[in-house]
C-alpha atoms as a PDB file:
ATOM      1  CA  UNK A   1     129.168  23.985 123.662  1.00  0.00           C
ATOM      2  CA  UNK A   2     129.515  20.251 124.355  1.00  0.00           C
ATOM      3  CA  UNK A   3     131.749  19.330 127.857  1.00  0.00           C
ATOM      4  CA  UNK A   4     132.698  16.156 125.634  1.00  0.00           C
ATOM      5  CA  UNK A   5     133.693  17.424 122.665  1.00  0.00           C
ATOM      6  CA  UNK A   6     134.258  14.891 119.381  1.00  0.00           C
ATOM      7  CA  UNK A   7     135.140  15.168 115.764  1.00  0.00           C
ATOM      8  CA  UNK A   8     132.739  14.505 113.485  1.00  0.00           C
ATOM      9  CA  UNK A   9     132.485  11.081 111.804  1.00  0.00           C
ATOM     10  CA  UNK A  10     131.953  12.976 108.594  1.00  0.00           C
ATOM     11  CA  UNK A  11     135.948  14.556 108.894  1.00  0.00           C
ATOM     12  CA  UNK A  12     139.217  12.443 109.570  1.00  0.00           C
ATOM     13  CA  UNK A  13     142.636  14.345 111.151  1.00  0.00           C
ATOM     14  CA  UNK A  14     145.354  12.276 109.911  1.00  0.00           C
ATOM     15  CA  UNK A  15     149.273  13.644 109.594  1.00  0.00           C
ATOM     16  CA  UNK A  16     150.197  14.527 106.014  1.00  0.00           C
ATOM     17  CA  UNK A  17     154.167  14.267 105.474  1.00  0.00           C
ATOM     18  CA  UNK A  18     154.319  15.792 102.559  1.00  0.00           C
ATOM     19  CA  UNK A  19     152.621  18.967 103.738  1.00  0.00           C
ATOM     20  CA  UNK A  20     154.728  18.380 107.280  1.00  0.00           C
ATOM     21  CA  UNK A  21     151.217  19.128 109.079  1.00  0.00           C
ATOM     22  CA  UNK A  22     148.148  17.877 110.681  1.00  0.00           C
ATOM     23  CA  UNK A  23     144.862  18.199 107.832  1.00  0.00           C
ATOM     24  CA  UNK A  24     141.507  17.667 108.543  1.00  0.00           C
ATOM     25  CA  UNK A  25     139.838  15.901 105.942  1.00  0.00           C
ATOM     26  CA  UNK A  26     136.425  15.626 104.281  1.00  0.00           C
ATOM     27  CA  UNK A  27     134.636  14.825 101.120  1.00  0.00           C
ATOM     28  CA  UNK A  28     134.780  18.472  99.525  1.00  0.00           C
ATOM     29  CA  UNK A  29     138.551  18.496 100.684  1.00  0.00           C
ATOM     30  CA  UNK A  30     140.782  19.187 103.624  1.00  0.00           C
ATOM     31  CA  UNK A  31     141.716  21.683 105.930  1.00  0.00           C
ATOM     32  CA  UNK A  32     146.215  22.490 106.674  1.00  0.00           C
ATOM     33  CA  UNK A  33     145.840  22.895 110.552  1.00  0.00           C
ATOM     34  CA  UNK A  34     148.411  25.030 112.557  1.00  0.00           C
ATOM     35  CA  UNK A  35     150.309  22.849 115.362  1.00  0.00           C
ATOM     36  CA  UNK A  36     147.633  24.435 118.468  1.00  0.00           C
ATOM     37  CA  UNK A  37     144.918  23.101 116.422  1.00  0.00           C
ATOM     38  CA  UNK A  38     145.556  20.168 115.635  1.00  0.00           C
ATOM     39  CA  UNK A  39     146.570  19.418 118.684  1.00  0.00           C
ATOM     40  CA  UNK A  40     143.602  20.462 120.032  1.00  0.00           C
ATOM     41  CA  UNK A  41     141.405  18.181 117.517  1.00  0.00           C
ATOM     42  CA  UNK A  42     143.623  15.374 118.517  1.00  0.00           C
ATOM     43  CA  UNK A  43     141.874  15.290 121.614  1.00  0.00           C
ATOM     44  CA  UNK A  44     138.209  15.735 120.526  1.00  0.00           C
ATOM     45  CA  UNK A  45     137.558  12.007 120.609  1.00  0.00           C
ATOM     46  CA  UNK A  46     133.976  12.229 122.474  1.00  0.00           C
ATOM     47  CA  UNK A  47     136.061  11.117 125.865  1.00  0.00           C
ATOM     48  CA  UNK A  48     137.798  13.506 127.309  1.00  0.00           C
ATOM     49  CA  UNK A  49     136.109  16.139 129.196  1.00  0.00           C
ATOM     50  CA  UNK A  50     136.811  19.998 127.996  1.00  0.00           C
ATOM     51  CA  UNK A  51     138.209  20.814 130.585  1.00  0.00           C
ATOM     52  CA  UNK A  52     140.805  17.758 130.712  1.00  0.00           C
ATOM     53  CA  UNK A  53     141.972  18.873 127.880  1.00  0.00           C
ATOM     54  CA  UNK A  54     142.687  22.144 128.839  1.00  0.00           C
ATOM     55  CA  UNK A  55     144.634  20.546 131.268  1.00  0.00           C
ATOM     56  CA  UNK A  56     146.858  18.800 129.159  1.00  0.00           C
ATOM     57  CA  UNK A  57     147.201  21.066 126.763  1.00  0.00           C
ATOM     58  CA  UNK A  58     148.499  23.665 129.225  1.00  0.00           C
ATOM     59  CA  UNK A  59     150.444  21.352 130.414  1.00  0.00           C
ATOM     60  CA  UNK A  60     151.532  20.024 126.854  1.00  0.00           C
ATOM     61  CA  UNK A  61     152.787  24.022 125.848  1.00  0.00           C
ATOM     62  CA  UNK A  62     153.761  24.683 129.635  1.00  0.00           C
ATOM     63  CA  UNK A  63     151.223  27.878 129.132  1.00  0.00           C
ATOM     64  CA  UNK A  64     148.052  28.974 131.159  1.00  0.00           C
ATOM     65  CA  UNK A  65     145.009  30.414 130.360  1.00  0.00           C
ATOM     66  CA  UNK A  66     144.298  28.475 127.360  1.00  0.00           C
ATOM     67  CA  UNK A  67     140.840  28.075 128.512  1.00  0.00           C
ATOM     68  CA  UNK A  68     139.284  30.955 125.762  1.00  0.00           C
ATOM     69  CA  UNK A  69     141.834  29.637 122.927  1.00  0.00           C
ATOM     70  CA  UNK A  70     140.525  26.119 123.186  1.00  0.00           C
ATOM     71  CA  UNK A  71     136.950  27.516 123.437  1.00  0.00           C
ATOM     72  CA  UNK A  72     136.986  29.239 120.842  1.00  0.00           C
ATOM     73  CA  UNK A  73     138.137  26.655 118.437  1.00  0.00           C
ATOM     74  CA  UNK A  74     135.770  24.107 119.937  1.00  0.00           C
ATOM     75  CA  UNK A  75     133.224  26.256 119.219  1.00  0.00           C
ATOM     76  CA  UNK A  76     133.871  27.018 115.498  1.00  0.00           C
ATOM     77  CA  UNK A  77     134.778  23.502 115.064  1.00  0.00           C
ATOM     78  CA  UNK A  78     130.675  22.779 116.099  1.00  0.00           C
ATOM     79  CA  UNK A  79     129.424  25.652 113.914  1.00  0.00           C
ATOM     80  CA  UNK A  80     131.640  24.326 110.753  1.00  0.00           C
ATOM     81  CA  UNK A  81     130.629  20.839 111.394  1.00  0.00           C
ATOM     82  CA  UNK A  82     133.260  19.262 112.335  1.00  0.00           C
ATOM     83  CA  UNK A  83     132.711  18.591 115.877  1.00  0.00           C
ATOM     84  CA  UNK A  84     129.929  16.809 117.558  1.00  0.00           C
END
């Protein structure tokens, strides 16, 4: 897993009012993300260290331990393509 994590320049998040939600699109289509990940997308811009944004995420939901949730969508983010 990459410490720098960034989407793909094949895939574009963008805010779709109609739908009220964050979508991850791509040639094929797009993808309706739930608030957590899109929020967590938001901040996959090649930049910010992993664990910064664990950080401010935690921070963001006033949670902790949202190491293993982040993780694991960084992770199947890389093995769908759409992170770097």
């Amino acid at each position: 897993m990459t410490d720098f994590p960034k989407l793909s320049r094949l895939f574009r998040l963008q805010f779709e009012t109609v739908q009220d939600a964050w979508v991850l699109l791509y040639p094929e289509g797009m993808v309706q993300l739930n608030q957590s990940a899109a929020e967590i997308l938001r901040r996959c811009d090649g930049h910010r260290h992993l664990d910064d944004i664990v950080i401010e995420l935690q921070t963001l939901f006033g949670l902790d331990g949202l190491r293993a949730e982040i993780e694991a969508l960084v992770q199947e983010g890389q093995r769908r393509g759409w992170i770097d």
